[in-house]
PDB file of N, CA and C in Angstrom:
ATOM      1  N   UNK A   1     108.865 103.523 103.533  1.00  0.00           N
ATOM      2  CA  UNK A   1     109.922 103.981 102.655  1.00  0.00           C
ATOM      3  C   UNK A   1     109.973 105.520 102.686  1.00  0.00           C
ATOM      4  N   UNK A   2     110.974 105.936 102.913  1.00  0.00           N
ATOM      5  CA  UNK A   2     111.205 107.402 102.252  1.00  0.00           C
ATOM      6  C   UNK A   2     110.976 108.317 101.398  1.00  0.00           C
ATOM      7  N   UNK A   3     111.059 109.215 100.835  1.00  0.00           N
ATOM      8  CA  UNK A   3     110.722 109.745  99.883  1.00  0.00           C
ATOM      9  C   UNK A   3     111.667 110.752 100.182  1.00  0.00           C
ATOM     10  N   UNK A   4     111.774 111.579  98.850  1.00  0.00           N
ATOM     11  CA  UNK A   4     112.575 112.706  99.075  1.00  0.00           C
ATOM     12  C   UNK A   4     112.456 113.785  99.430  1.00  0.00           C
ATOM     13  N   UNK A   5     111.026 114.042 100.108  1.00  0.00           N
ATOM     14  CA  UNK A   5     110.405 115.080 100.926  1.00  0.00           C
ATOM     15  C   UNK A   5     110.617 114.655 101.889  1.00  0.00           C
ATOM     16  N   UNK A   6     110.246 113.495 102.564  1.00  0.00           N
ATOM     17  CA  UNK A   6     111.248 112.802 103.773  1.00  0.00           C
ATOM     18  C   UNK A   6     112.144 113.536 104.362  1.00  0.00           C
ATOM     19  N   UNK A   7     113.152 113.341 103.314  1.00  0.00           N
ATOM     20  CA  UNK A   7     114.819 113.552 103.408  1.00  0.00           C
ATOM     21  C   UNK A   7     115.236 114.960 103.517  1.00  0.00           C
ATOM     22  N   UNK A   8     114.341 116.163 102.467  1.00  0.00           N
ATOM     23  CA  UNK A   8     114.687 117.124 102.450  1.00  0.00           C
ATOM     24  C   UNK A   8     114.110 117.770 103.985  1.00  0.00           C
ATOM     25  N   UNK A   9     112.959 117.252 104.703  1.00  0.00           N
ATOM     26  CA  UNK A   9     112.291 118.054 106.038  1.00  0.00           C
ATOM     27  C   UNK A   9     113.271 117.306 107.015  1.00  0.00           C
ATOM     28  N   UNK A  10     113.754 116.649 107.185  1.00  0.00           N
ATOM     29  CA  UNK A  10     114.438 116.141 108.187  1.00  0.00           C
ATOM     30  C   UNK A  10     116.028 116.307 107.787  1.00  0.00           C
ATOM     31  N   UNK A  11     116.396 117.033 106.606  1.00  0.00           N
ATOM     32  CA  UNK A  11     117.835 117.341 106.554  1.00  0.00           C
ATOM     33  C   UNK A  11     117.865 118.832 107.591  1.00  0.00           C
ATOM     34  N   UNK A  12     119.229 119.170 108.065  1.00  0.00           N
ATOM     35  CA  UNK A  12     119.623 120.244 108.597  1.00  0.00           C
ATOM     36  C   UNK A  12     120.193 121.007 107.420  1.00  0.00           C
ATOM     37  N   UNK A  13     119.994 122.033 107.713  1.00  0.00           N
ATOM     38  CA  UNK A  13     120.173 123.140 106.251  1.00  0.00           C
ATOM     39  C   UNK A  13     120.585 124.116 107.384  1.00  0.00           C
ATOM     40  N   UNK A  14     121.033 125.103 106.797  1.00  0.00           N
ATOM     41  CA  UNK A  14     121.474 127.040 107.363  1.00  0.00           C
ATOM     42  C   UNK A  14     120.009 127.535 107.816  1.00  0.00           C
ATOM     43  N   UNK A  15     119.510 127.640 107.176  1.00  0.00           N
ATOM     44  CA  UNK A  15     117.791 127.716 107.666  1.00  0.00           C
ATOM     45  C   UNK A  15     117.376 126.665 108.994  1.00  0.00           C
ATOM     46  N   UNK A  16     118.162 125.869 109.386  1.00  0.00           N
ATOM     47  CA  UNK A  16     117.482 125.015 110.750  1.00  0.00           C
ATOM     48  C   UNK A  16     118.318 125.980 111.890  1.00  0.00           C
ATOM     49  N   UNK A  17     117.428 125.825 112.830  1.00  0.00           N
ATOM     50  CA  UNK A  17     117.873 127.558 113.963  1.00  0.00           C
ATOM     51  C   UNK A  17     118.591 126.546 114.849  1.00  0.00           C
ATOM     52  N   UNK A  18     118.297 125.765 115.198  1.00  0.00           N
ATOM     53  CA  UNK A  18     120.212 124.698 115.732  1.00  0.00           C
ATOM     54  C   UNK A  18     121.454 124.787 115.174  1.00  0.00           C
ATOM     55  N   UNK A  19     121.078 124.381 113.796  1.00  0.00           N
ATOM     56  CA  UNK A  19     122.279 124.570 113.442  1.00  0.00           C
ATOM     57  C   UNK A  19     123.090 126.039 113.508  1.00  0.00           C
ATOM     58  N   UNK A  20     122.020 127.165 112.976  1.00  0.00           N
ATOM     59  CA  UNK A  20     122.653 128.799 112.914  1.00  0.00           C
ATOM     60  C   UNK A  20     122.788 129.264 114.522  1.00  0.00           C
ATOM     61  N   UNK A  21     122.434 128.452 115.611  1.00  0.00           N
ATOM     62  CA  UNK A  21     122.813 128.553 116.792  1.00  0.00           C
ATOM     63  C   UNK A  21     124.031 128.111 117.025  1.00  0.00           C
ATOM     64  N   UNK A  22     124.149 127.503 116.720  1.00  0.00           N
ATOM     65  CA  UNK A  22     125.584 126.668 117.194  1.00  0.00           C
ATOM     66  C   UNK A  22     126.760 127.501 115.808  1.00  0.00           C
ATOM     67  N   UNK A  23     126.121 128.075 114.688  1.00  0.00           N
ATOM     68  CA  UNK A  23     127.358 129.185 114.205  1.00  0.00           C
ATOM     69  C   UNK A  23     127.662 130.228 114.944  1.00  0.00           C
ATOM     70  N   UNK A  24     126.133 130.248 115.200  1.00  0.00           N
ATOM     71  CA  UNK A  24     126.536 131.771 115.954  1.00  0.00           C
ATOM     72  C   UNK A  24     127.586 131.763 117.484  1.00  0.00           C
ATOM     73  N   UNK A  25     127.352 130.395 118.366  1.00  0.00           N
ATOM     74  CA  UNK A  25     127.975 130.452 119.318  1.00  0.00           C
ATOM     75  C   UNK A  25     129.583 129.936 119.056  1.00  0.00           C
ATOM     76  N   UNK A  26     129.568 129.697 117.924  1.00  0.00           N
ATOM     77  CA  UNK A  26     131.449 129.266 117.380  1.00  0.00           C
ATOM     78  C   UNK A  26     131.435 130.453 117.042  1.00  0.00           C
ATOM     79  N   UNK A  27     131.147 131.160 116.276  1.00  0.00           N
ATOM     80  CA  UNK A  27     131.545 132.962 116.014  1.00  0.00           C
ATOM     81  C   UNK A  27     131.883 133.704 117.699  1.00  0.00           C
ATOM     82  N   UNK A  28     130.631 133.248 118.323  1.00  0.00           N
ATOM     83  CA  UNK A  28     131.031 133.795 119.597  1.00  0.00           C
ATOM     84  C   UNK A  28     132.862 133.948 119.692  1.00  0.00           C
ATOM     85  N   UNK A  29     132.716 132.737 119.960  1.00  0.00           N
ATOM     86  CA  UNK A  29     134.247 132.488 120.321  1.00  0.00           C
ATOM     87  C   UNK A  29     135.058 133.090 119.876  1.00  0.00           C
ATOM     88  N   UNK A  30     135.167 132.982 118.681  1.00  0.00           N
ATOM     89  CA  UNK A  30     136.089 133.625 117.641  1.00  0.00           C
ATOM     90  C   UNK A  30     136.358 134.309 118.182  1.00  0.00           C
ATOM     91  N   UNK A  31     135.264 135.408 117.820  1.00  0.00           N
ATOM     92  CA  UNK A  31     134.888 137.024 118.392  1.00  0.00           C
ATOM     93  C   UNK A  31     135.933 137.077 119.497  1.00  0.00           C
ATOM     94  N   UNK A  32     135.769 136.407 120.333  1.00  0.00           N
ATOM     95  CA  UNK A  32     135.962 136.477 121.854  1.00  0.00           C
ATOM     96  C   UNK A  32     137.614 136.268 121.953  1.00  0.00           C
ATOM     97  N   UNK A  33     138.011 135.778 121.282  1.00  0.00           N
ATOM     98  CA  UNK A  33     139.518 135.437 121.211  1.00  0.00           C
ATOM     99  C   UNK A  33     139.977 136.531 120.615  1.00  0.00           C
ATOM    100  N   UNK A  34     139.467 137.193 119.499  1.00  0.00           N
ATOM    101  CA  UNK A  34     139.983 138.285 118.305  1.00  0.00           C
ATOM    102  C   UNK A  34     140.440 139.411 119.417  1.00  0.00           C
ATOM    103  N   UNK A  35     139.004 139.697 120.357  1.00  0.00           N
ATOM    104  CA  UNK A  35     139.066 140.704 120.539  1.00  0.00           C
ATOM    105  C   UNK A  35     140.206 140.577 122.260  1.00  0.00           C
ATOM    106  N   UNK A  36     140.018 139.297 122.525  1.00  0.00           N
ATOM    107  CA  UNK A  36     141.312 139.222 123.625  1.00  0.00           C
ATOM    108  C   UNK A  36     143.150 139.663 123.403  1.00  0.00           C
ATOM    109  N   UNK A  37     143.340 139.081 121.984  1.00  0.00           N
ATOM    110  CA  UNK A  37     144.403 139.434 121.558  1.00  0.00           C
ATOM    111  C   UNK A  37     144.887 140.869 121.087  1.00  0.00           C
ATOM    112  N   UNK A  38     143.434 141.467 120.535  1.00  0.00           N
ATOM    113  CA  UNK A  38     143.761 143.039 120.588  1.00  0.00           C
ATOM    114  C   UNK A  38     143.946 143.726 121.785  1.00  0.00           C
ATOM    115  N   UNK A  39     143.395 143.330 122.784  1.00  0.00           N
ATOM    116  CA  UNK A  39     142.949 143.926 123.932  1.00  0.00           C
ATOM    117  C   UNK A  39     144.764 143.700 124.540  1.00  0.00           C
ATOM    118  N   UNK A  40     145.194 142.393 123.985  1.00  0.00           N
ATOM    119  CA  UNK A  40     146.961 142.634 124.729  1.00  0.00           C
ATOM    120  C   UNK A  40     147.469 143.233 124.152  1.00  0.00           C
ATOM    121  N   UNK A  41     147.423 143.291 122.334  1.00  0.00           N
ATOM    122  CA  UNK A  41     148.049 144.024 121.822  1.00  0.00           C
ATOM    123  C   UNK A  41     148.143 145.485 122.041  1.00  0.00           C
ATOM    124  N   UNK A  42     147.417 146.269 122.729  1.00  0.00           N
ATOM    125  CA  UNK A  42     146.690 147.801 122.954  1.00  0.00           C
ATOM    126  C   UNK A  42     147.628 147.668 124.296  1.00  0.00           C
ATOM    127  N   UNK A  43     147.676 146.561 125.609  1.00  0.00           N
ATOM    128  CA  UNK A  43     148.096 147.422 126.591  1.00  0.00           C
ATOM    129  C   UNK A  43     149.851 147.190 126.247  1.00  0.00           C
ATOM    130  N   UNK A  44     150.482 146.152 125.064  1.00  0.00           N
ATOM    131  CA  UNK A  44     151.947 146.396 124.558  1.00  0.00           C
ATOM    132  C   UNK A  44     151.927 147.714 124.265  1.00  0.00           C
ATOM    133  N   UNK A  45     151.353 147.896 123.449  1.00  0.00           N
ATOM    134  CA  UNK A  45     151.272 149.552 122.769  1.00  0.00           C
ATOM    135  C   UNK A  45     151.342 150.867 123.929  1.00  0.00           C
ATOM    136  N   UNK A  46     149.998 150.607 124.486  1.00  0.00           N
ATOM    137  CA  UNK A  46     150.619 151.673 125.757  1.00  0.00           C
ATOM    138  C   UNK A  46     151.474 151.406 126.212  1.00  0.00           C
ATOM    139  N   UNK A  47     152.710 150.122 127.316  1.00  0.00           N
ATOM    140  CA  UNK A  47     153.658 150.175 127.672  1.00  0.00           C
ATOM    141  C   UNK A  47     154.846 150.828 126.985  1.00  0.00           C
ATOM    142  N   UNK A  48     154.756 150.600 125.319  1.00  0.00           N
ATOM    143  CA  UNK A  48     155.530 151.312 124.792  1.00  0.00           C
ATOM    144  C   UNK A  48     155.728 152.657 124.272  1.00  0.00           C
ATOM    145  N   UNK A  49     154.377 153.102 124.592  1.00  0.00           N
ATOM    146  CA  UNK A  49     154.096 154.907 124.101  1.00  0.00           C
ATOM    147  C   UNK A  49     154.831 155.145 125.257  1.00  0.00           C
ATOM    148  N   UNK A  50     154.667 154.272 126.805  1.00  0.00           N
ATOM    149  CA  UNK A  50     155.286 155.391 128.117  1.00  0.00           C
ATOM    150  C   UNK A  50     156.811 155.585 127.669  1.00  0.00           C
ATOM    151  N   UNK A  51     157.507 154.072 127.774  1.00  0.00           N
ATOM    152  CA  UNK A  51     158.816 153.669 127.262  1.00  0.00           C
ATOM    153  C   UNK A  51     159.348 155.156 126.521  1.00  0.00           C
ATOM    154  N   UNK A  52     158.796 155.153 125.566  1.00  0.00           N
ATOM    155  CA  UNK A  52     159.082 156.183 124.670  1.00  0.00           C
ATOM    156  C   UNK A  52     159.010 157.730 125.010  1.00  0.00           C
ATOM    157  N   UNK A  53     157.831 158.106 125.581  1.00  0.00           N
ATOM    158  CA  UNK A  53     157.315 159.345 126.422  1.00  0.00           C
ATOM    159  C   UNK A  53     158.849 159.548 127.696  1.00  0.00           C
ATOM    160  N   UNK A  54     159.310 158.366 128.574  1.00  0.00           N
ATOM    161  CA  UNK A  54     160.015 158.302 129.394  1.00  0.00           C
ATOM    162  C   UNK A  54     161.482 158.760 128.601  1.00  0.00           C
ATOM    163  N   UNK A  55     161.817 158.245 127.523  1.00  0.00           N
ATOM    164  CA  UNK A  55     163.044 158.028 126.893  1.00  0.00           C
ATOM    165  C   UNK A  55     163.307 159.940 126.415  1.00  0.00           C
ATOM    166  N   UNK A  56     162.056 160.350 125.811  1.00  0.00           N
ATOM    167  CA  UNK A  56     161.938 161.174 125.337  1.00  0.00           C
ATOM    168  C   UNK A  56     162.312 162.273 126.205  1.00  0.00           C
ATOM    169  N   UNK A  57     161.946 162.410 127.323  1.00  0.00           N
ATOM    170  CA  UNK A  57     161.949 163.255 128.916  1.00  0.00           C
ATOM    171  C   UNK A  57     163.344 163.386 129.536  1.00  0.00           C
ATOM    172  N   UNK A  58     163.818 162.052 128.927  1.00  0.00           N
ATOM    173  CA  UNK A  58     165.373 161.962 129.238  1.00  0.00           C
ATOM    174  C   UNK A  58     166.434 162.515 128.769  1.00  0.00           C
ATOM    175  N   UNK A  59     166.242 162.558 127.162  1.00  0.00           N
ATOM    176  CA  UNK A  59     166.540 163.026 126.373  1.00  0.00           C
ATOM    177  C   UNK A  59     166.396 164.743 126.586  1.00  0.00           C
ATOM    178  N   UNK A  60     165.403 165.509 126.966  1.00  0.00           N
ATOM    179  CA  UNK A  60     165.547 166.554 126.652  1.00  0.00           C
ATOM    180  C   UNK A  60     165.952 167.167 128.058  1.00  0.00           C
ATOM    181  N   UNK A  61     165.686 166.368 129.175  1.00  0.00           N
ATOM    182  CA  UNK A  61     166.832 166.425 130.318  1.00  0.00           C
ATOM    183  C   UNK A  61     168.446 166.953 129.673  1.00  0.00           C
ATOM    184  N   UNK A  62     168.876 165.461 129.539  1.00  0.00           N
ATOM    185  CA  UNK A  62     170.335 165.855 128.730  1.00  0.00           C
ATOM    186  C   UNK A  62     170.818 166.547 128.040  1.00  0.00           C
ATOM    187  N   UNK A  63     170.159 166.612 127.064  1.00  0.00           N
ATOM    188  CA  UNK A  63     170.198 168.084 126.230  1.00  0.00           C
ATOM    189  C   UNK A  63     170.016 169.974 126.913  1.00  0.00           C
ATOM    190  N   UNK A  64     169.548 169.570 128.176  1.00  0.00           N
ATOM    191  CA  UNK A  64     169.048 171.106 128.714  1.00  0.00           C
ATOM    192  C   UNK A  64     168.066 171.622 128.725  1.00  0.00           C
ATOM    193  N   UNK A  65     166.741 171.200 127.472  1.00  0.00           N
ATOM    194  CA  UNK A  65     166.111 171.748 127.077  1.00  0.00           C
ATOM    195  C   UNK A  65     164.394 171.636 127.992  1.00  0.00           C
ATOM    196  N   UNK A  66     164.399 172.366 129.291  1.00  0.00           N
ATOM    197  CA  UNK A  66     163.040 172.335 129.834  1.00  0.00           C
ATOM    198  C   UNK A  66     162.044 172.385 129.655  1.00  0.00           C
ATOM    199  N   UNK A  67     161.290 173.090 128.482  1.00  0.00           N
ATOM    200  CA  UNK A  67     160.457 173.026 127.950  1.00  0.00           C
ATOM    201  C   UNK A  67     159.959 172.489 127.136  1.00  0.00           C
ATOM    202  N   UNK A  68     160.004 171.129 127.773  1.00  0.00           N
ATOM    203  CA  UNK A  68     159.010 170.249 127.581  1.00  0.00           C
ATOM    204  C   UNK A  68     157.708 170.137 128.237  1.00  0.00           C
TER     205      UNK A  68
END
């Protein structure tokens, strides 16, 4: 028969290093996705600083103004 010392050494708790292994490797992931989507979001951002840098160049083309 069991007992409830039994039950409590053979339960998985946050304290069993399997289980906080297997958080840690789902955090992995996470992590790993978070930082993929920033990583596109950053090279949108530069395409659009040039966009803008380009637009800007154009602009002071038209206007006359060389010193830029």
């Amino acid at each position: 028969m069991l007992t409830s010392e039994d039950i409590s050494r053979v339960k998985r708790g946050p304290a069993d290093l399997e289980e906080r292994i297997d958080q840690l490797k789902k955090q992995k992931e996470i992590l790993k996705s978070a930082c993929k989507n920033a990583g596109l979001r950053i090279k949108g951002f530069e395409k659009e600083i040039d966009r803008l840098a380009e637009e800007n160049d154009n602009l002071r083309t038209m206007l006359g103004n060389k010193d830029a």
